[in-house]
Protein backbone atom coordinates (compact mmCIF):
# COMPACT_ATOMS: atom_id res chain seq x y z
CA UNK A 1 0.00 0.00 0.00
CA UNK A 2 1.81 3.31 -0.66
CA UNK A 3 2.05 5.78 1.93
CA UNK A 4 0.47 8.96 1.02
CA UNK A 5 2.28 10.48 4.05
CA UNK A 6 5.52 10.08 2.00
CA UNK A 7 4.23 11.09 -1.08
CA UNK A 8 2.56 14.76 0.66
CA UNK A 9 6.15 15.05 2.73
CA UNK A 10 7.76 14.16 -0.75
CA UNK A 11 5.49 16.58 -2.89
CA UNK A 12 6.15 19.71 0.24
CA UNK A 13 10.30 18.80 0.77
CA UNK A 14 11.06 18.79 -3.16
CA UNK A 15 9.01 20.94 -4.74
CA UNK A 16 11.87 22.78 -6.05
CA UNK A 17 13.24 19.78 -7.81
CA UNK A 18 10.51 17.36 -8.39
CA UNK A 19 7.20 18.14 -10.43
CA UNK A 20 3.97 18.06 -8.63
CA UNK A 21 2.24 16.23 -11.51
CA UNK A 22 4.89 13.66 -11.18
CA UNK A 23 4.24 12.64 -7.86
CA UNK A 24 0.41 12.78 -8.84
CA UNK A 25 1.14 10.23 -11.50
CA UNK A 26 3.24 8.30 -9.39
CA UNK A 27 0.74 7.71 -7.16
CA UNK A 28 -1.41 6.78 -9.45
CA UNK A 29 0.73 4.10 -10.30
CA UNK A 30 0.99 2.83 -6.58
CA UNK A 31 -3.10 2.84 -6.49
CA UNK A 32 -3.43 0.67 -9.59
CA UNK A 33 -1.30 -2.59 -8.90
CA UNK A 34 -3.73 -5.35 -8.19
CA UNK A 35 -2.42 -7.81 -5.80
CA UNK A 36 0.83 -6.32 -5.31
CA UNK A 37 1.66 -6.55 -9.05
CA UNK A 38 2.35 -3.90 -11.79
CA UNK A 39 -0.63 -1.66 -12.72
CA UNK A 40 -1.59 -3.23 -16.49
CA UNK A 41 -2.42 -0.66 -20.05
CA UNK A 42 -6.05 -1.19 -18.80
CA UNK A 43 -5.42 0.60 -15.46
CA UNK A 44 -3.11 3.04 -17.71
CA UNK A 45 -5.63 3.76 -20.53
CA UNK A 46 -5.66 6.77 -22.76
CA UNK A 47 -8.79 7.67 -20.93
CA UNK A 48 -7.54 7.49 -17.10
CA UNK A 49 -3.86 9.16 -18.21
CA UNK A 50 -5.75 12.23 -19.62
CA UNK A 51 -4.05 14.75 -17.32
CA UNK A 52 -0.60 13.48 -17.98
CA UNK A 53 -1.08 12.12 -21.69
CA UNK A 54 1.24 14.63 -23.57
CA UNK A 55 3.78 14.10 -20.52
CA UNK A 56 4.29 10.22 -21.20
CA UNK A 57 6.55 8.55 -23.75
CA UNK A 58 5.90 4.13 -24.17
CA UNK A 59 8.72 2.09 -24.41
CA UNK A 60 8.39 -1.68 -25.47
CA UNK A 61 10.00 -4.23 -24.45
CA UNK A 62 11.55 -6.44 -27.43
CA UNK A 63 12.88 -10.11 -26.04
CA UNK A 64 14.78 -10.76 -29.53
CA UNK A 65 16.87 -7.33 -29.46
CA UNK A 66 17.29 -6.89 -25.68
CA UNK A 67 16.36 -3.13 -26.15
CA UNK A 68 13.28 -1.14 -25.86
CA UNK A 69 11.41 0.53 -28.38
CA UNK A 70 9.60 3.91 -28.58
CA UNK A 71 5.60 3.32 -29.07
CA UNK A 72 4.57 6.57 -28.48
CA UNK A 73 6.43 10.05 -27.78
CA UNK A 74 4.48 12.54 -25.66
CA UNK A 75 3.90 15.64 -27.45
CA UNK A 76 4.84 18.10 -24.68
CA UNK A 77 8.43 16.07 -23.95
CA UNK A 78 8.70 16.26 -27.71
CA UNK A 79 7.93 20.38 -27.26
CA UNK A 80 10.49 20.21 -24.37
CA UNK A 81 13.30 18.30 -25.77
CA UNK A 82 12.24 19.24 -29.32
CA UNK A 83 13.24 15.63 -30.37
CA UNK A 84 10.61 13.23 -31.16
CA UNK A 85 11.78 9.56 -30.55
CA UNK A 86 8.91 7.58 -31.61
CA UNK A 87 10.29 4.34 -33.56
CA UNK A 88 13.28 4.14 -32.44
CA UNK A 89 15.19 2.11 -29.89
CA UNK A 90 16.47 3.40 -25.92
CA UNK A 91 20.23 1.91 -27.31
CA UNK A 92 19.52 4.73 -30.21
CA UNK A 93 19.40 7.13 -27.18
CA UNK A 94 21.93 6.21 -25.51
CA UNK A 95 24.49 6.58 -28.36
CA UNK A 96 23.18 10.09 -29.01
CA UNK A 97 23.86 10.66 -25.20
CA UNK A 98 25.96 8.82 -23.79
CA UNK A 99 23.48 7.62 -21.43
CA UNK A 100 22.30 4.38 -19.79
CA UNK A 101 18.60 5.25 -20.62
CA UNK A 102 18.57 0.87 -21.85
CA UNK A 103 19.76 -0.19 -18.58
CA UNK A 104 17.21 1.83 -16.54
CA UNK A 105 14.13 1.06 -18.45
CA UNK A 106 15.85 -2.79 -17.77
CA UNK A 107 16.23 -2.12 -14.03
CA UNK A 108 12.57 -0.79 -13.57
CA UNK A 109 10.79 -3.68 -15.71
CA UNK A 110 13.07 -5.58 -14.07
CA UNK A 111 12.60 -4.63 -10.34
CA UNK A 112 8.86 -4.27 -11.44
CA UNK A 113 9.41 -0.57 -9.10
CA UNK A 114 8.75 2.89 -10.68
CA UNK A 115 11.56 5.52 -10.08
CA UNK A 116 11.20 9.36 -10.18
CA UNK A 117 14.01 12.12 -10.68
CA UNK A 118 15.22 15.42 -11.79
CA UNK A 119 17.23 15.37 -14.88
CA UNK A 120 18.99 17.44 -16.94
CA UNK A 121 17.37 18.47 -20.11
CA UNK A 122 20.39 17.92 -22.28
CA UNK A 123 18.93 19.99 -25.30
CA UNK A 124 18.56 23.03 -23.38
CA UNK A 125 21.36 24.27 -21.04
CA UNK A 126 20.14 24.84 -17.24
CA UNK A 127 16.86 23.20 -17.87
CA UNK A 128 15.80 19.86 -15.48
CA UNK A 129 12.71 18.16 -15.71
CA UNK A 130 11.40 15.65 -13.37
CA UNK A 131 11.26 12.22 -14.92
CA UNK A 132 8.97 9.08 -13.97
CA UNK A 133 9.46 5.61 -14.73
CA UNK A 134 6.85 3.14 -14.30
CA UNK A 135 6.69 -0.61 -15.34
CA UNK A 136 3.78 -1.98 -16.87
CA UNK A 137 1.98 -4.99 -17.79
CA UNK A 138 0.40 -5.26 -21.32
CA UNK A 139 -2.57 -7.33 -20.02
CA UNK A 140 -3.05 -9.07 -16.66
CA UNK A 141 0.29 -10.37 -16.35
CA UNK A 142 2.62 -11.19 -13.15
CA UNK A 143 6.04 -8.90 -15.13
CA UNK A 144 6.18 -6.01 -17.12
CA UNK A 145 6.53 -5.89 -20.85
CA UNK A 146 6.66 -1.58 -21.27
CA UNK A 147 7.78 1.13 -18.85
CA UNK A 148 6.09 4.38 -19.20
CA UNK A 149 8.32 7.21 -19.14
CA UNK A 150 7.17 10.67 -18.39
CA UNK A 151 8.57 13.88 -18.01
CA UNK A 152 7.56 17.02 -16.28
CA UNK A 153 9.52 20.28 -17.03
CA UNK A 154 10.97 21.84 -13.88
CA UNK A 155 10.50 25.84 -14.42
């Protein structure tokens, strides 16, 4: 059961660095799972993501490549990053980067636990944004076979 205690302490000690909305979606997460699992797309419809939708990027889960690929870019991390990386694979960002973007989204659908942090914007100098990682099940399954990302600017 999350503790919403945390979550208001969470929202009032970081509001500088983490997004409101953020924790708001997080929690969302947290009150989705069914029996202790990870929340599945039904839980994490179009419909029931409204107030986060253009905040929220999909990334797939592909057994033959070991990699995840982009489903779906939100349009306001597109407007934020103005890159749009829908189709293409989280190795594809991490050679543009230099990041470890793969081995997160492997960690959380791993771990089958969300994560939330600020980050550097890397296409706009002194800009951070607060970003969410979730792991999710396509259907009522016991592991996850996506992890949402979304991102929430911080200024």
């Amino acid at each position: 059961m999350l503790n919403t205690a945390f979550l208001e302490t969470a929202s009032r000690t970081l509001h500088e660095q983490i997004n409101s909305s953020a924790i708001s979606l997080l929690a969302y997460w947290y009150s989705s799972r069914r029996n202790n699992l990870v929340p599945d797309r039904i839980a994490f419809s179009p419909d029931a993501l409204q107030k986060w939708l253009g905040h929220i990027s999909i990334y797939e889960y592909v057994p033959a490549r070991s990699d995840f690929i982009n489903r779906l870019e939100g349009t306001l991390i597109t407007d934020m990053t103005g890159q749009d990386w829908t189709g293409r694979w989280a190795s594809d960002v991490d050679r543009s980067f230099g990041s470890t973007f793969l081995e997160e989204l492997e960690e959380i659908r791993a771990a089958a636990t969300p994560s939330i942090d600020s980050v550097r914007i890397y296409q706009k100098k002194y800009r951070t944004a607060t970003k969410v990682l979730m792991p999710i099940a396509e259907n009522e399954r016991r592991n996850a076979d996506q992890v949402f990302l979304a991102m929430f600017p911080n200024w």
